[in-house]
N, C-alpha and C. Protein backbone atom coordinates (compact mmCIF):
# COMPACT_ATOMS: atom_id res chain seq x y z
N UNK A 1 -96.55 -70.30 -20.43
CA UNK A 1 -96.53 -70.22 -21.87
C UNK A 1 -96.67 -68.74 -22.29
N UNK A 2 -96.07 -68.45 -23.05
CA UNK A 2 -95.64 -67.30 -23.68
C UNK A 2 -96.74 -67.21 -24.87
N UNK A 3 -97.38 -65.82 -24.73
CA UNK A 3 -99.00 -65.60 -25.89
C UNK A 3 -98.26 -64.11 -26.47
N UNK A 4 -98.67 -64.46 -27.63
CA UNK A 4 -98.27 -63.85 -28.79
C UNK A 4 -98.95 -62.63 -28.48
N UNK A 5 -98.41 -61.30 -28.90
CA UNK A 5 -99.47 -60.32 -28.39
C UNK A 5 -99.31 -59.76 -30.13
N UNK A 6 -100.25 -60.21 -31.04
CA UNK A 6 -100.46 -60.02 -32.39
C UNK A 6 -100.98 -58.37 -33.01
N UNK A 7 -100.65 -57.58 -33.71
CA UNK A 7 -100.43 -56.60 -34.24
C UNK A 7 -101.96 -56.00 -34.86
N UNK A 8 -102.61 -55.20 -34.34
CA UNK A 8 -104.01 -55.01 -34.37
C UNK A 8 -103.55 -54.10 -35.97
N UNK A 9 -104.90 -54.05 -36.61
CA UNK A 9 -105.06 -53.84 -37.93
C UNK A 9 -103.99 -52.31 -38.42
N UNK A 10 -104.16 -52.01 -37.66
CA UNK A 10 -103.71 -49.96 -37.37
C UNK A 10 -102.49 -50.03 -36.64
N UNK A 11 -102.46 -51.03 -36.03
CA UNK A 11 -100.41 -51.65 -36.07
C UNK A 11 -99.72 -51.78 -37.47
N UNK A 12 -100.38 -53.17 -37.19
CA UNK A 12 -99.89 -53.23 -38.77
C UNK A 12 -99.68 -52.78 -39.97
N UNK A 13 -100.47 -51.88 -40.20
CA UNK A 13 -100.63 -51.18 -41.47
C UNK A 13 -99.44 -49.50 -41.23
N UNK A 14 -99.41 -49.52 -39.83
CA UNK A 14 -98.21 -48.11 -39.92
C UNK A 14 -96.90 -49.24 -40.11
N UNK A 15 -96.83 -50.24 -39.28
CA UNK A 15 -95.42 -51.32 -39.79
C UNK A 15 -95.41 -51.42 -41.03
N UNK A 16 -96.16 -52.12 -41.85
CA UNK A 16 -95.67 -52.67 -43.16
C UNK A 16 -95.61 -51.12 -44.05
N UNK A 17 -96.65 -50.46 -43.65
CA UNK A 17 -96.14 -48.86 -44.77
C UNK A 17 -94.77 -48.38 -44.28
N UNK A 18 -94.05 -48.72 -42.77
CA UNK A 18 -92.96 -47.93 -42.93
C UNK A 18 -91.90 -49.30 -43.19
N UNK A 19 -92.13 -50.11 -43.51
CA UNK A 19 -90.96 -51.06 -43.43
C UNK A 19 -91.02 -50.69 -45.73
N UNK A 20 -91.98 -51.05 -45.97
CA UNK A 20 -92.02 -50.70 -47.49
C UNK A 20 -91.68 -49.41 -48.36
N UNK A 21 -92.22 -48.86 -47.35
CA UNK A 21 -91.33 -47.20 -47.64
C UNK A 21 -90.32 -46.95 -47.88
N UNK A 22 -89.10 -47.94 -46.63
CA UNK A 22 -88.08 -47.63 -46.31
C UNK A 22 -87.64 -48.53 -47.06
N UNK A 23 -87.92 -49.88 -47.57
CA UNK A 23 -87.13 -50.53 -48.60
C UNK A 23 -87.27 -50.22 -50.18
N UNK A 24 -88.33 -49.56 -50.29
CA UNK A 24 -88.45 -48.89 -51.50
C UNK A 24 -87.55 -47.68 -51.78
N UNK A 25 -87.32 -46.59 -50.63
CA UNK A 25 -86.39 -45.86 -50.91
C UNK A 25 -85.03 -46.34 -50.72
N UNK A 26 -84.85 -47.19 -49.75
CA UNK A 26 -83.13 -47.68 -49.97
C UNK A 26 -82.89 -47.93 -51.43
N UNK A 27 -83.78 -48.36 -52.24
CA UNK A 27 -83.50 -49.11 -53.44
C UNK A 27 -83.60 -48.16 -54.73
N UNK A 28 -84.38 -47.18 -54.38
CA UNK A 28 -84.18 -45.98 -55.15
C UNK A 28 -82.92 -45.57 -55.13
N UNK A 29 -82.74 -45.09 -53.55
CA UNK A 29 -81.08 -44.06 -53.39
C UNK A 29 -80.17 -45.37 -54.01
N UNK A 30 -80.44 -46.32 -53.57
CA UNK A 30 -79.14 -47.20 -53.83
C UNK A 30 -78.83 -47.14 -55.60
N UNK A 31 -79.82 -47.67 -56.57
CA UNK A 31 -79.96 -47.13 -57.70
C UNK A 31 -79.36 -45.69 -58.33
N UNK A 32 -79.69 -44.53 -57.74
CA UNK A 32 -79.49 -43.63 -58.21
C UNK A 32 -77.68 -43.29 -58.29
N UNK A 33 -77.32 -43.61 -56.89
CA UNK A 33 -76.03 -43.67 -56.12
C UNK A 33 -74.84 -44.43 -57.04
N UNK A 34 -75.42 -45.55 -57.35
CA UNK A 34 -74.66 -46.07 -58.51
C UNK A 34 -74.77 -45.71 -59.92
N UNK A 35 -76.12 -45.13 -60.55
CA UNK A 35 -75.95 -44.60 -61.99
C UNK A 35 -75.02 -43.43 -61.72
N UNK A 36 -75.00 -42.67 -60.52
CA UNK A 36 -74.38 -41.41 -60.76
C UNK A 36 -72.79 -41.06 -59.92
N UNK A 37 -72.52 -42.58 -59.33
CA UNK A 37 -71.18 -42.04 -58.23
C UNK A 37 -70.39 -43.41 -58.40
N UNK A 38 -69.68 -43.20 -57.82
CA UNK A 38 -68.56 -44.18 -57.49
C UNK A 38 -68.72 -45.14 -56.34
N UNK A 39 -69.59 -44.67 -55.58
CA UNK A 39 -70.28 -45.22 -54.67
C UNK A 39 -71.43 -45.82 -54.40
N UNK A 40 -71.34 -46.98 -53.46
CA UNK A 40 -72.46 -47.72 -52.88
C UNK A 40 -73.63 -46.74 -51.98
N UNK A 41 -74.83 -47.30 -51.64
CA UNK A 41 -75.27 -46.63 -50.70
C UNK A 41 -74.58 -47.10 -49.41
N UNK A 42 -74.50 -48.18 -49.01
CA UNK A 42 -73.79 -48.26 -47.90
C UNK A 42 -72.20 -47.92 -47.35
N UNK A 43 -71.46 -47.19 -49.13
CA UNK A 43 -70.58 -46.38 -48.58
C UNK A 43 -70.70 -45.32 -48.37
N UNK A 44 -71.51 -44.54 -49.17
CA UNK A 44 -72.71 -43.12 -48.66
C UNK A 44 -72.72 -43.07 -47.29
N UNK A 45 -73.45 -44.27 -46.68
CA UNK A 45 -74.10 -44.08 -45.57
C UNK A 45 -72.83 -43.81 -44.27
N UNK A 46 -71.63 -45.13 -44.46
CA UNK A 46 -70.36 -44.65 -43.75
C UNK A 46 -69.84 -43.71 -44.02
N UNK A 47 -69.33 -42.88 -45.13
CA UNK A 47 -68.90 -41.86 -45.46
C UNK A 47 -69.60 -40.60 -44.30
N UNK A 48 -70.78 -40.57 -45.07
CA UNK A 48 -71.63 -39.42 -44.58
C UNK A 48 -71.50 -39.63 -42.33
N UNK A 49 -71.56 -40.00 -42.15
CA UNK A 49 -71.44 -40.59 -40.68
C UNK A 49 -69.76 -40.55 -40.11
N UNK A 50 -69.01 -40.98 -40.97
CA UNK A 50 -67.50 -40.36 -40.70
C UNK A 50 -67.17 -39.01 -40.91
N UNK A 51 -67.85 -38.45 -41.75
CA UNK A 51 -67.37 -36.60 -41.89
C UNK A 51 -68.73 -35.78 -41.45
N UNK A 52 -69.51 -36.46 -40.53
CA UNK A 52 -70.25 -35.60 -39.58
C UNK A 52 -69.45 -35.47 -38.39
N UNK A 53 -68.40 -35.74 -38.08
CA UNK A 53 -67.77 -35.57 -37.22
C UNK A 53 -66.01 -34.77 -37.34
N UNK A 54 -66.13 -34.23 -36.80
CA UNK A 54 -65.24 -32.77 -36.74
C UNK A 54 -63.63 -33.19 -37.45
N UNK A 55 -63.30 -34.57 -37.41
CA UNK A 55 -61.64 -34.82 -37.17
C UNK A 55 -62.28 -36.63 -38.53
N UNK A 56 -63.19 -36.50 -38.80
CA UNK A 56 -63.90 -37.32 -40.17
C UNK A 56 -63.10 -38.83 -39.61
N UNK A 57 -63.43 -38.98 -38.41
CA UNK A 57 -63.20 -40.62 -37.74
C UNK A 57 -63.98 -40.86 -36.74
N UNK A 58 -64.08 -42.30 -36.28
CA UNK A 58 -64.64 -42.91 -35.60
C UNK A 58 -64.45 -44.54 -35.09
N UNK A 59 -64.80 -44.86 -33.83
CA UNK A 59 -64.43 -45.65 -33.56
C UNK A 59 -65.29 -46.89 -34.10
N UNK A 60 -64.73 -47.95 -34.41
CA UNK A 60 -65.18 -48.86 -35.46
C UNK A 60 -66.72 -49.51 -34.55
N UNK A 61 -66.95 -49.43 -33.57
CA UNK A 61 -67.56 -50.21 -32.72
C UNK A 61 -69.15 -49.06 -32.32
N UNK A 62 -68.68 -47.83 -32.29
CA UNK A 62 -69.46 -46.54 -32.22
C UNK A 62 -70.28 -46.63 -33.71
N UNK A 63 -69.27 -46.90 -35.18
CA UNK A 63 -69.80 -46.57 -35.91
C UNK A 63 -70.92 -47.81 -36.27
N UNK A 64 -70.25 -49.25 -35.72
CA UNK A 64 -71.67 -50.20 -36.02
C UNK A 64 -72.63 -49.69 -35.24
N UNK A 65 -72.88 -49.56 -34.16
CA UNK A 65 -73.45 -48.65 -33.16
C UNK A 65 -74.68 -47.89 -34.43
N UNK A 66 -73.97 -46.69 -34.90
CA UNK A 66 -74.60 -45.48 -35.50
C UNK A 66 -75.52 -46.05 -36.41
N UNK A 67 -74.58 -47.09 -37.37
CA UNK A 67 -75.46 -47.50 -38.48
C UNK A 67 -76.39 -48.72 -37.93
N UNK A 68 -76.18 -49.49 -37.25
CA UNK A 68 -77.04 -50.60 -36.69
C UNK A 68 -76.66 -51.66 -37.04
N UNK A 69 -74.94 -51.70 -37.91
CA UNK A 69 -74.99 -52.74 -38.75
C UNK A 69 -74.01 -53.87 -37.45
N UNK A 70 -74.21 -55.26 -38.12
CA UNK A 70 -73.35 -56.00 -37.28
C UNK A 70 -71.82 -55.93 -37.55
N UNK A 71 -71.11 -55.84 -36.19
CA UNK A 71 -69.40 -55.47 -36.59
C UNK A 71 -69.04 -56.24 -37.63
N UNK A 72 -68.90 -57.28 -37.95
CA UNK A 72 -68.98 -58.52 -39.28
C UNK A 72 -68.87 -57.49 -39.85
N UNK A 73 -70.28 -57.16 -40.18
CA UNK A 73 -70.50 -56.25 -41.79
C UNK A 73 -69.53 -55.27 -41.95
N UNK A 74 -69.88 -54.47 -40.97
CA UNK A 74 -69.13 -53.35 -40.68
C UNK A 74 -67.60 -53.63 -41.56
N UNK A 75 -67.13 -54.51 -40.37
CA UNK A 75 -65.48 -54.69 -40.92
C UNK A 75 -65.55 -55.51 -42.01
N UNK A 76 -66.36 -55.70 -42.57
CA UNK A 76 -65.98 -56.92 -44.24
C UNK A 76 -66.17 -55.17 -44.76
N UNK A 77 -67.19 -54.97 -44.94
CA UNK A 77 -67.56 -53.25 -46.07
C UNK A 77 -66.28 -52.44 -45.81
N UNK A 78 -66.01 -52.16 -44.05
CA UNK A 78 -64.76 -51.15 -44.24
C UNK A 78 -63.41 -51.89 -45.18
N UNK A 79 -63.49 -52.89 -44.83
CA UNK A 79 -62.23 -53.35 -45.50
C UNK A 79 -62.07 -53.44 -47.55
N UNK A 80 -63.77 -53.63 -47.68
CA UNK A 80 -63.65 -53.32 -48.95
C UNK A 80 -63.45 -51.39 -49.75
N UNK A 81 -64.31 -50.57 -48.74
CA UNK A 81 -63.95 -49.45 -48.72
C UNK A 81 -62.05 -48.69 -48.63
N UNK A 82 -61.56 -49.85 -47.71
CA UNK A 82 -60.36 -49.77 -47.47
C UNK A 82 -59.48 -49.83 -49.09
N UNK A 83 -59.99 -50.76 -49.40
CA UNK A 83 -58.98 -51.54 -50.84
C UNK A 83 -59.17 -50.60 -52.00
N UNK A 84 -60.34 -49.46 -51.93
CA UNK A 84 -60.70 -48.60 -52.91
C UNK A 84 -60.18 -47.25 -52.25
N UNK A 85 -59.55 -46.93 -51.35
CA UNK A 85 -59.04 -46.29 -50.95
C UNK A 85 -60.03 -44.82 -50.18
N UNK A 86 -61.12 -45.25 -49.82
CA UNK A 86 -62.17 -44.32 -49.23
C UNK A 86 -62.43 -44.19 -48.10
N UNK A 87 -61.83 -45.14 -47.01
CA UNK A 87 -61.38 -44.98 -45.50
C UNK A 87 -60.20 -45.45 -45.31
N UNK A 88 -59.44 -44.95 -44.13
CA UNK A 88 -58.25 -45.77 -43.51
C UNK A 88 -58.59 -46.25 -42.04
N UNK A 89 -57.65 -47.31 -41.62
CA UNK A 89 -58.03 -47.68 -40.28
C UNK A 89 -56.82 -47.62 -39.54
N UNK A 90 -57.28 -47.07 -38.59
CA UNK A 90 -55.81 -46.78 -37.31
C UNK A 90 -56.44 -48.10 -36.09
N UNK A 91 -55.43 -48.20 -35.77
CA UNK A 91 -55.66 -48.91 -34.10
C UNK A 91 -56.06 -48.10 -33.24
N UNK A 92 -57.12 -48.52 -32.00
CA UNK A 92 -56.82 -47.15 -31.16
C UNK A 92 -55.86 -47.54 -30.29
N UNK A 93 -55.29 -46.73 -29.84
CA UNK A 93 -53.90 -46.38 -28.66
C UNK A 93 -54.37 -46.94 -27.59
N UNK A 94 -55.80 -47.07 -27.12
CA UNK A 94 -55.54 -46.74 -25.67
C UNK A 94 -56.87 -48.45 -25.47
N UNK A 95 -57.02 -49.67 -26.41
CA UNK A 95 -57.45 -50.13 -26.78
C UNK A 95 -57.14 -51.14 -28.15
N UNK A 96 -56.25 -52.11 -27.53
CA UNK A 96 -55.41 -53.28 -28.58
C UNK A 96 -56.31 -53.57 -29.39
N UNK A 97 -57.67 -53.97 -29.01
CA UNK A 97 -58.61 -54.37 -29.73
C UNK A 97 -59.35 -53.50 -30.68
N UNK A 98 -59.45 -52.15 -30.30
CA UNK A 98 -60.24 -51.39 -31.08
C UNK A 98 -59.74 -50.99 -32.04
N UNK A 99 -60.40 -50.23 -32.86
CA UNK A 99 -59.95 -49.65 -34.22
C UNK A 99 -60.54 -47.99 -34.31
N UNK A 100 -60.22 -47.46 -35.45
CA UNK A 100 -60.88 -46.21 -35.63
C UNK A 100 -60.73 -46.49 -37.38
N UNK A 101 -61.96 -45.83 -37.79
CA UNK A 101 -62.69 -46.10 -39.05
C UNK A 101 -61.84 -44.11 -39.68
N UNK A 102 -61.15 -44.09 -40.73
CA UNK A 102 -60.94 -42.56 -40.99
C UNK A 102 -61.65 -42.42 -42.24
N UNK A 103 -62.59 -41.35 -42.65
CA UNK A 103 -62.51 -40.78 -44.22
C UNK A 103 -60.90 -40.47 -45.04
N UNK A 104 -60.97 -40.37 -45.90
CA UNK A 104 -59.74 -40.66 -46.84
C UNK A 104 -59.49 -39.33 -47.50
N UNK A 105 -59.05 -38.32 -47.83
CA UNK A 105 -59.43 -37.38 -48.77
C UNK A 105 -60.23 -37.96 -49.65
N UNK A 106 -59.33 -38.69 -50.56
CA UNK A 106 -60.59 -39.70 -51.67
C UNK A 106 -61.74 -39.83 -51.38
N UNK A 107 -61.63 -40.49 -50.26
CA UNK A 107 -63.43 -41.13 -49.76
C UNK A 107 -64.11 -39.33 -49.89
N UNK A 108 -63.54 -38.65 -48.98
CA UNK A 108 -64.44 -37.06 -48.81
C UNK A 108 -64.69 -37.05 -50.04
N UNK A 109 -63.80 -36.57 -51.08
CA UNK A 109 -64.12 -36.45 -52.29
C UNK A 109 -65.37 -36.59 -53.42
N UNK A 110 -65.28 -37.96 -53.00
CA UNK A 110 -66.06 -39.17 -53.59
C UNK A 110 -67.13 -38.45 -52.88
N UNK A 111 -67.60 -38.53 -51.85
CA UNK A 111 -68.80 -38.09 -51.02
C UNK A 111 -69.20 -36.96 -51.45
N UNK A 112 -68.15 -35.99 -51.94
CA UNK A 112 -68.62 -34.49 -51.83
C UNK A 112 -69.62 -34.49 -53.42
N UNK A 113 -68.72 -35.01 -53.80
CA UNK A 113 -69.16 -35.17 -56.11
C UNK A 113 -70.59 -36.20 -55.45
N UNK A 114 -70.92 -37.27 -54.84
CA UNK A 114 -72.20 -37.66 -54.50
C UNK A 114 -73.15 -36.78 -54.28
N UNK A 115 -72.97 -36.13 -53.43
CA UNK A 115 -73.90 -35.39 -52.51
C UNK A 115 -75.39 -34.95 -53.44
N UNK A 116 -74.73 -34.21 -54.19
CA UNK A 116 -75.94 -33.55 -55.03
C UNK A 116 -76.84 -33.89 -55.24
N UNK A 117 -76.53 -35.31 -56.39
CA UNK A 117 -77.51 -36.05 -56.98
C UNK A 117 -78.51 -36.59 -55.60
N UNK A 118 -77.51 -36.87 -54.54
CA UNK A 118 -78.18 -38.02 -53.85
C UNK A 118 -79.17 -37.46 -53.36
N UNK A 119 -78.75 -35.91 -52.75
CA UNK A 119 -79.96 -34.88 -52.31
C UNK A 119 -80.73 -34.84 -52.49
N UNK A 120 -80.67 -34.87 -54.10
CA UNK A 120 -82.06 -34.54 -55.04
C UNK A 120 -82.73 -35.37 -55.26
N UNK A 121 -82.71 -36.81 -54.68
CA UNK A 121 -83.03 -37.58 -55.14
C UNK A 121 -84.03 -38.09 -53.69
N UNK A 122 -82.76 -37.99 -52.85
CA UNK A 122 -83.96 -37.94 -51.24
C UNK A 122 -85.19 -36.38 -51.19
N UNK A 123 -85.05 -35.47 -52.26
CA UNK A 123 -85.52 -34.13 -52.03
C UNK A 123 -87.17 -35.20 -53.11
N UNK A 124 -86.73 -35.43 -54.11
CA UNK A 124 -87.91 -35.45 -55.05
C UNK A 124 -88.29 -37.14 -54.64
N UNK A 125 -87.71 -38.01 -53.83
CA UNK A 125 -88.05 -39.04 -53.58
C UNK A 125 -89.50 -39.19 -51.99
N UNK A 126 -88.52 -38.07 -51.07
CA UNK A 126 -89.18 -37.98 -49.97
C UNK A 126 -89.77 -36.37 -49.87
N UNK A 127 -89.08 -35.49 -48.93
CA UNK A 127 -89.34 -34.34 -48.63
C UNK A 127 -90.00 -33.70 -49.41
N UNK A 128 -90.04 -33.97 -50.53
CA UNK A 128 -91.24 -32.92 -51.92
C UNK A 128 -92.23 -33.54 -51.32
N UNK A 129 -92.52 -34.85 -51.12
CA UNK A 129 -93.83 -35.23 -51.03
C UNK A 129 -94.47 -35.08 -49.36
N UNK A 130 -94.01 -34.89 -48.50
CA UNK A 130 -94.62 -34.64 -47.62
C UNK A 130 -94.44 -32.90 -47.00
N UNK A 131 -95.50 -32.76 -46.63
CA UNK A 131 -95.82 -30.88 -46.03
C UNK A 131 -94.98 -30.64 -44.39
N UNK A 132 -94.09 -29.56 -44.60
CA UNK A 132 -93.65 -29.46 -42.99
C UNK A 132 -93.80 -30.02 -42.29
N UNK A 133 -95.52 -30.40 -41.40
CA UNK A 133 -95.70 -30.58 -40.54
C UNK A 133 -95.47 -32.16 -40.55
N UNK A 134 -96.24 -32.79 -42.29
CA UNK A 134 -96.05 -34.07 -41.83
C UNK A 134 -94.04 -34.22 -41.82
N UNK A 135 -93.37 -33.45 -42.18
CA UNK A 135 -91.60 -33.81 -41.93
C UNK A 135 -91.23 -33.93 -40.16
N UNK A 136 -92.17 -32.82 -39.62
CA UNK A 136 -91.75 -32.38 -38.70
C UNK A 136 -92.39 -33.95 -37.36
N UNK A 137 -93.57 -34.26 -37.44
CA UNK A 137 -94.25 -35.57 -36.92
C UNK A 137 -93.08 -36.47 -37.56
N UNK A 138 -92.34 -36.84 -38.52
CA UNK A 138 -91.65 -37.56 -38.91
C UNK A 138 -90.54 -37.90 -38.01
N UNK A 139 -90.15 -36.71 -38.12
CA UNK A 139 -88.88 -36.80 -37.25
C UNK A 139 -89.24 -37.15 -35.48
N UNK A 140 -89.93 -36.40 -35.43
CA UNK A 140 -90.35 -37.07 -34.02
C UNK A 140 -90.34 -38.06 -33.16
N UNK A 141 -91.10 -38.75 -34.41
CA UNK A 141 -91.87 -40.56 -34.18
C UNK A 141 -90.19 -41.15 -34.37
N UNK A 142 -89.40 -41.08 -35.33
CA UNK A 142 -88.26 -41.37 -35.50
C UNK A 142 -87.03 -41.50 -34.54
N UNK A 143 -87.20 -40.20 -34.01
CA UNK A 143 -86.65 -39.66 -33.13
C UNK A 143 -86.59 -39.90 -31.53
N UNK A 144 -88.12 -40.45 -31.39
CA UNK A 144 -88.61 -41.05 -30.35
C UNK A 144 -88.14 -42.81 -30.22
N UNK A 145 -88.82 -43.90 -31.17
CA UNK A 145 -87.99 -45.19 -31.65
C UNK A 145 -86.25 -44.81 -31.14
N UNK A 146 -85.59 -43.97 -31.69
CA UNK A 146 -84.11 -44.53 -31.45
C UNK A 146 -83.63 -43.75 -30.13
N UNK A 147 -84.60 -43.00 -29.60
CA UNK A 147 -84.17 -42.89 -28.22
C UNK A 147 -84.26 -43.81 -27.34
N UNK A 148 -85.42 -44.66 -27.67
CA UNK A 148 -85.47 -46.13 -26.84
C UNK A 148 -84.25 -47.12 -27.25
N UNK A 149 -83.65 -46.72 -28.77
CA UNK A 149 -82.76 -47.84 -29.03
C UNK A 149 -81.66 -47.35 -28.09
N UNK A 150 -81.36 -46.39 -28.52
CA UNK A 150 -79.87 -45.31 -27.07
C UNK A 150 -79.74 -45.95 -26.03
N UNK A 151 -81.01 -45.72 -25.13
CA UNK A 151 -81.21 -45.96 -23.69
C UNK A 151 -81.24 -47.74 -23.61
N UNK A 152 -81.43 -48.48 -24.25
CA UNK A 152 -80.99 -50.09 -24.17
C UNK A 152 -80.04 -50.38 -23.73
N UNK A 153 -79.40 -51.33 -23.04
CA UNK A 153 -78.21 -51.87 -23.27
C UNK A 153 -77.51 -52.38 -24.30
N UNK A 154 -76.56 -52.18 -24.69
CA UNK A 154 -76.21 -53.00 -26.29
C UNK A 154 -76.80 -54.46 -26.35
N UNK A 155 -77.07 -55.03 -27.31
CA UNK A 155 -77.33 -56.10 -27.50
C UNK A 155 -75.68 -57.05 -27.70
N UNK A 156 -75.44 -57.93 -27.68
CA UNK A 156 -74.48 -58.59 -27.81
C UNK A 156 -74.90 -59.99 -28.55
């Protein structure tokens, strides 16, 4: 029999502050993103993730990968992104099945006229409020979590 190994007080309390944190600010940016853009946060989030990369594409399977989302999602959102004209999708060549996710000029566009607000909004939402060091422990602890996610095997 399988025993629960239950979440001691000082567990818990760094879980639920970062799970509340993080849904409190999705819902901020997401808010702000729409009073001020044309965009969703979760087209933000693909956007920004397709033009971190040199040639502003990616392979559709890499990019659920990046974001964590399930391919489902992935391909229902790209395809609505698609119909607004803010990504395109190629086949890949060397892979019947795969795809590649492109930024659009439009989509860049759209992203670039975002950016600002959204900055300022992660600047006076998050980073104003915490001091270097606590940014710098931030990233760390962060940093540390998705190196364990990397080194996993994919989940399927």
């Amino acid at each position: 029999m399988h025993r629960t190994r239950w979440l001691d007080e000082r567990e818990e309390r760094a879980w639920r502050a970062l799970q509340f944190m993080q849904l409190r600010l999705d819902a901020a940016l997401s808010r702000q993103l729409a009073a001020e853009s044309d965009l969703s946060y979760p087209d933000y989030l693909v956007l920004v993730a397709l033009t971190d990369r040199s040639d502003a594409r990616a392979r559709v399977v890499d990019l659920a990968r990046q974001l964590g989302w399930e391919r489902s999602r992935l391909s229902h959102h790209l395809g609505r992104m698609q119909s607004r004209g803010l990504i395109a999708k190629e086949r890949c060549p060397s892979d019947r099945r795969g795809a590649y996710a492109i930024a659009t000029g439009e989509g860049q566009c759209k992203l670039a006229a975002a950016a600002p607000g959204h900055v300022a909004a992660v600047r006076r939402l998050f980073v104003d409020r915490l001091d270097p060091e606590q940014l710098d422990t931030l990233a760390e602890l962060a940093e540390t979590v998705l190196g364990a996610f990397d080194a996993e095997p994919e989940e399927r």
